[in-house]
C-alpha atoms as a PDB file:
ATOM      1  CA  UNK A   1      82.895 144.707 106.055  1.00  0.00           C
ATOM      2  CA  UNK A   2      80.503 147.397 104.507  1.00  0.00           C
ATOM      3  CA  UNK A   3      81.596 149.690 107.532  1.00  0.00           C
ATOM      4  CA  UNK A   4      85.513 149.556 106.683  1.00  0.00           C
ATOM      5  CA  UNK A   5      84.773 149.609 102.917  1.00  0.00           C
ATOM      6  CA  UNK A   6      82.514 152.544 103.147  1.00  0.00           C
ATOM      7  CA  UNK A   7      85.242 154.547 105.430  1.00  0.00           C
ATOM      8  CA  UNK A   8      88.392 153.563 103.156  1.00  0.00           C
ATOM      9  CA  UNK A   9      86.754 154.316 100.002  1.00  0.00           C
ATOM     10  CA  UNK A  10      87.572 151.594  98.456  1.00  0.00           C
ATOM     11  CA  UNK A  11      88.702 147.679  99.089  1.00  0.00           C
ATOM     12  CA  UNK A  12      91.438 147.960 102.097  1.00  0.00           C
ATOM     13  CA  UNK A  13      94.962 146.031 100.788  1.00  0.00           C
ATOM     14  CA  UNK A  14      95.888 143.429 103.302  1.00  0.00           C
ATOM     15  CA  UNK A  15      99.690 142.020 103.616  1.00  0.00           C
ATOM     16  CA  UNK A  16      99.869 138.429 104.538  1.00  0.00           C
ATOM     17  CA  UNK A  17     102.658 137.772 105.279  1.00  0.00           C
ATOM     18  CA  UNK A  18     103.687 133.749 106.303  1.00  0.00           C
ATOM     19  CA  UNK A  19     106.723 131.344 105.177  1.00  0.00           C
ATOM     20  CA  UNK A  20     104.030 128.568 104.474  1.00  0.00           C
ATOM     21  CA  UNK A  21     102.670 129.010 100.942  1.00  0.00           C
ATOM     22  CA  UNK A  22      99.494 127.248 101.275  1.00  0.00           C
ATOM     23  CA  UNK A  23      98.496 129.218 104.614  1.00  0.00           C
ATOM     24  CA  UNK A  24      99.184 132.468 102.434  1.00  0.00           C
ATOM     25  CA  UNK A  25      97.379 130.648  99.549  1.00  0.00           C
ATOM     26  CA  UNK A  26      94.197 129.927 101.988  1.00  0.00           C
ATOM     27  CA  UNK A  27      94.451 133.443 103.453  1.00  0.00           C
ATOM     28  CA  UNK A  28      94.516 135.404 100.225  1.00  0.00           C
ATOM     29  CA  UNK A  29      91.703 132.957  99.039  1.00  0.00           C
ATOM     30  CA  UNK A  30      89.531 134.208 102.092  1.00  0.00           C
ATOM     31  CA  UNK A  31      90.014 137.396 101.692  1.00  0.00           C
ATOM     32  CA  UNK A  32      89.761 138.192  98.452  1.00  0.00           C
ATOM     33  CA  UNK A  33      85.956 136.516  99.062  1.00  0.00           C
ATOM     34  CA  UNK A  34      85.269 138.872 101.758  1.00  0.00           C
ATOM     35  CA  UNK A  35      86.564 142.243  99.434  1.00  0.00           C
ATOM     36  CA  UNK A  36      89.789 142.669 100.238  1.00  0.00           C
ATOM     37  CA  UNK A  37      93.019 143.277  98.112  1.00  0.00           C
ATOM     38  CA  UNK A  38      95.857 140.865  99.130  1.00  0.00           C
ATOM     39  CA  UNK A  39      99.790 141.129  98.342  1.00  0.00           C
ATOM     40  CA  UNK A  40     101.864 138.634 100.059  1.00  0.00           C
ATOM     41  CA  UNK A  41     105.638 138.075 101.371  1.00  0.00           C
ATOM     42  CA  UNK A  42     107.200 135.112 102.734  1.00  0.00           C
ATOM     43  CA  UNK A  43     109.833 136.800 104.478  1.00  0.00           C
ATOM     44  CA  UNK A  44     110.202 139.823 107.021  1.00  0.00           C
ATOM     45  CA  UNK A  45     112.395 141.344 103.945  1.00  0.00           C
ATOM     46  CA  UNK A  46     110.111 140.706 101.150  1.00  0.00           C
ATOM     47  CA  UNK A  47     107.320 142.415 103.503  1.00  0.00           C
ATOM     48  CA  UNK A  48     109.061 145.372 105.103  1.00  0.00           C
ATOM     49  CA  UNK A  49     110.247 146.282 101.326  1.00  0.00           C
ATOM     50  CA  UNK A  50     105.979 145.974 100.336  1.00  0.00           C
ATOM     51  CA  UNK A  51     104.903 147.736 103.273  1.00  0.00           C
ATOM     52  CA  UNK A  52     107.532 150.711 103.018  1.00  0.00           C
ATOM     53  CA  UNK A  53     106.013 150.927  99.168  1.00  0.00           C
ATOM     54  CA  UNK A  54     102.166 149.835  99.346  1.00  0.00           C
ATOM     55  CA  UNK A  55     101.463 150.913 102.487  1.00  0.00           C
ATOM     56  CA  UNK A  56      99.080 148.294 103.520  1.00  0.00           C
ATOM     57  CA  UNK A  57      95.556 148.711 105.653  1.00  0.00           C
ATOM     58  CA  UNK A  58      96.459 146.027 107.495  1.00  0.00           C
ATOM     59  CA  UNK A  59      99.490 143.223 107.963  1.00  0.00           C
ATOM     60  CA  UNK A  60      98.812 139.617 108.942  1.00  0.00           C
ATOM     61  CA  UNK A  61     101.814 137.820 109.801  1.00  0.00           C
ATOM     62  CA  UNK A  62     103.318 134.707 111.549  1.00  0.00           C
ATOM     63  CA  UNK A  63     105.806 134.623 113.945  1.00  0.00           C
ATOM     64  CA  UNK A  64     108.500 131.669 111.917  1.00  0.00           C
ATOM     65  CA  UNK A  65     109.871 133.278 109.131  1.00  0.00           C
ATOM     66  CA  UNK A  66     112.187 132.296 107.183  1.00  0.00           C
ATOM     67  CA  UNK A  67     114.837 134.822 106.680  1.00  0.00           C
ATOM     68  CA  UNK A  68     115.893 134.433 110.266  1.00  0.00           C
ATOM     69  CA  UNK A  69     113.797 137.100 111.615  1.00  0.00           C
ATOM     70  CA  UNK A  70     110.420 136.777 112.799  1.00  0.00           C
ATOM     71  CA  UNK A  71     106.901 138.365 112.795  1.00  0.00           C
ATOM     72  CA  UNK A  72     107.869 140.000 116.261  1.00  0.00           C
ATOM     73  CA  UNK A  73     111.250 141.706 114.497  1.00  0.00           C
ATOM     74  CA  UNK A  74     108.823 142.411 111.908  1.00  0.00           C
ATOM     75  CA  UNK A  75     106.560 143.887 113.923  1.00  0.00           C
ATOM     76  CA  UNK A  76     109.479 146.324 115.730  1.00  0.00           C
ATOM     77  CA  UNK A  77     110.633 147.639 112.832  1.00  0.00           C
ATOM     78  CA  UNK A  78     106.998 148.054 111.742  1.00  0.00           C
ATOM     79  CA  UNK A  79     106.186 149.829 114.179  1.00  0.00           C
ATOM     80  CA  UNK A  80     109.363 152.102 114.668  1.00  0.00           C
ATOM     81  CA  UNK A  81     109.389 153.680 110.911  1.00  0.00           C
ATOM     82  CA  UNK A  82     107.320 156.606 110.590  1.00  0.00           C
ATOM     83  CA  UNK A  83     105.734 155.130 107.153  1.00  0.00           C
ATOM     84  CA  UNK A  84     104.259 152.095 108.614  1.00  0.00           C
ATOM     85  CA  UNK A  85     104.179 152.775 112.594  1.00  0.00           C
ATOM     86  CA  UNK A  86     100.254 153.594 112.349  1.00  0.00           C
ATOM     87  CA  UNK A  87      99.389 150.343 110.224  1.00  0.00           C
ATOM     88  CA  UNK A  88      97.915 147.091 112.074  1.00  0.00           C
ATOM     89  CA  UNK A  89      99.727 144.319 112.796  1.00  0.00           C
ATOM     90  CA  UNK A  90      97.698 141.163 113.586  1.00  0.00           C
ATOM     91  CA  UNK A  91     100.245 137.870 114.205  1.00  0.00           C
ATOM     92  CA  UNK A  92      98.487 135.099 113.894  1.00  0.00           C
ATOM     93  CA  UNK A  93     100.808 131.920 115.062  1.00  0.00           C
ATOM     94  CA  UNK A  94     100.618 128.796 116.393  1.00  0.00           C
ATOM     95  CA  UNK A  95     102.896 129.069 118.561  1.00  0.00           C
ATOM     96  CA  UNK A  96     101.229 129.641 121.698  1.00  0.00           C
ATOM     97  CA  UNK A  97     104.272 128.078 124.236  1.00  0.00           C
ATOM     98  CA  UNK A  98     107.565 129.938 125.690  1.00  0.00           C
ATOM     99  CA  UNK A  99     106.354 133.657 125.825  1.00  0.00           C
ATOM    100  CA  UNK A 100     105.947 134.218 122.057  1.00  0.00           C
ATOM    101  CA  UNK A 101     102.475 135.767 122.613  1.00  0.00           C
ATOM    102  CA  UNK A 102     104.012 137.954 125.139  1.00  0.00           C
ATOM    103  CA  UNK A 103     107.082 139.214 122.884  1.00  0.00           C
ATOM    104  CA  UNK A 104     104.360 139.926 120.153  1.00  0.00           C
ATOM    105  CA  UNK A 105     102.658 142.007 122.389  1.00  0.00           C
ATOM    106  CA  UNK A 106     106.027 143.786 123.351  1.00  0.00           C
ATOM    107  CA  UNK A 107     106.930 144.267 119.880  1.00  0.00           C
ATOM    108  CA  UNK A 108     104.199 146.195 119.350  1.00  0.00           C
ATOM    109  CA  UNK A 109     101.688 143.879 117.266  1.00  0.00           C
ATOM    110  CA  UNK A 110      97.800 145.283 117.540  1.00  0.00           C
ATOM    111  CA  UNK A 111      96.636 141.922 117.911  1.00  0.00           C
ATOM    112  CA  UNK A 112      97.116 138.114 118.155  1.00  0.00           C
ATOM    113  CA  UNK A 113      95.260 135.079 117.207  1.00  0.00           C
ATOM    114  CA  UNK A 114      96.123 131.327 118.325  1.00  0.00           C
ATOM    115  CA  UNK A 115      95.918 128.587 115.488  1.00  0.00           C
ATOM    116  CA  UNK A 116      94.164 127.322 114.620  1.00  0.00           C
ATOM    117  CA  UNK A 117      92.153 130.304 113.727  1.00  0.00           C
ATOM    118  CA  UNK A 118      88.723 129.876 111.942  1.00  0.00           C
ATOM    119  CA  UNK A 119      88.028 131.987 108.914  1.00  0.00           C
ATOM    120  CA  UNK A 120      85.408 134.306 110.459  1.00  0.00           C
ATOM    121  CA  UNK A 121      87.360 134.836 113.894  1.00  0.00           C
ATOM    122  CA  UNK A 122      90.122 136.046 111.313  1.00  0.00           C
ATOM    123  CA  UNK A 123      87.782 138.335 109.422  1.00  0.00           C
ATOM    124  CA  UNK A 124      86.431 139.228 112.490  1.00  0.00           C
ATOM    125  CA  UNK A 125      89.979 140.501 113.718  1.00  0.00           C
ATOM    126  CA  UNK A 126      90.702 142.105 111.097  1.00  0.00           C
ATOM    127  CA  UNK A 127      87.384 144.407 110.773  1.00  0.00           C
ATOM    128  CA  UNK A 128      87.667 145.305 114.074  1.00  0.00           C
ATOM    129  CA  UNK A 129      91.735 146.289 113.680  1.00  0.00           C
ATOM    130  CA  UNK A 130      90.925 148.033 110.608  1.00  0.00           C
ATOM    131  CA  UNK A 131      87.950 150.260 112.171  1.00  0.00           C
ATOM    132  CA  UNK A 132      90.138 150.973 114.805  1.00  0.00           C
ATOM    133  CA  UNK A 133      92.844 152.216 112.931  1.00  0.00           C
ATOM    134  CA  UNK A 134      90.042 154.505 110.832  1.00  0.00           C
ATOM    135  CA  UNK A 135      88.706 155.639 113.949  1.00  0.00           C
ATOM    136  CA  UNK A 136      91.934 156.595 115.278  1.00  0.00           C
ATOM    137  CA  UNK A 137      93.039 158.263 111.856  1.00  0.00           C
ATOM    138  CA  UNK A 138      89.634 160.529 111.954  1.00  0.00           C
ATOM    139  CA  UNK A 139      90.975 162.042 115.316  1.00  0.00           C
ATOM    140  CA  UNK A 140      94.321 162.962 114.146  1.00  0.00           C
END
């Protein structure tokens, strides 16, 4: 973590965003150990609105959400607004059946991680997504 907090300058702000409270919970708990800042949405609404007006490091979302959309929506318009189109998106979902990896992939989503996911593997995602996306910035 040293490496990304070093580059950002500061504590990188994560978005979780998940319709299960206690996953969020768990999440921001985790986190917020390892030096993060966390803001979290329950719906593809509630986080479009906070990424469009935080601007995130990094957004961690599910795929089932509960305002009808899902992560994979999400993750289009995401990744089709100037704003937010350079920002991570990792999905992390259990569902692992009937192409939903796939259509993650398509909608643009950096990364993807099968439940369940262990606490390090997650941190471990999301150091690598976020040094990526620093690297990628210092070339522009």
């Amino acid at each position: 973590m040293s490496t990304v907090l070093a580059a950002s300058g500061g504590n990188p702000l994560v978005l979780v965003v998940d319709c299960d409270e206690p996953t969020r919970d768990m999440y921001k708990e985790w986190l917020t150990y390892c030096g993060f800042r966390v803001v979290e949405a329950s719906t593809a609404n509630q986080a479009l609105e906070i990424a469009h007006s935080l601007h995130p490091n990094l957004i961690t979302t599910g795929i089932g959400l509960r305002d009808g959309d899902d992560g994979c929506v999400l993750c289009e318009q995401l990744k089709h607004a100037d704003d937010t189109k350079s920002i991570p998106v990792l999905v992390v979902t259990g569902w692992a059946m009937g192409g939903h990896v796939e259509r993650a992939r398509d909608a643009g989503c950096d990364a993807v991680l099968l439940k369940p996911v262990p606490p390090s593997v997650l941190l471990s995602e999301i150091q690598k997504l976020l040094e990526t996306a620093l690297s990628t910035a210092r070339l522009s």
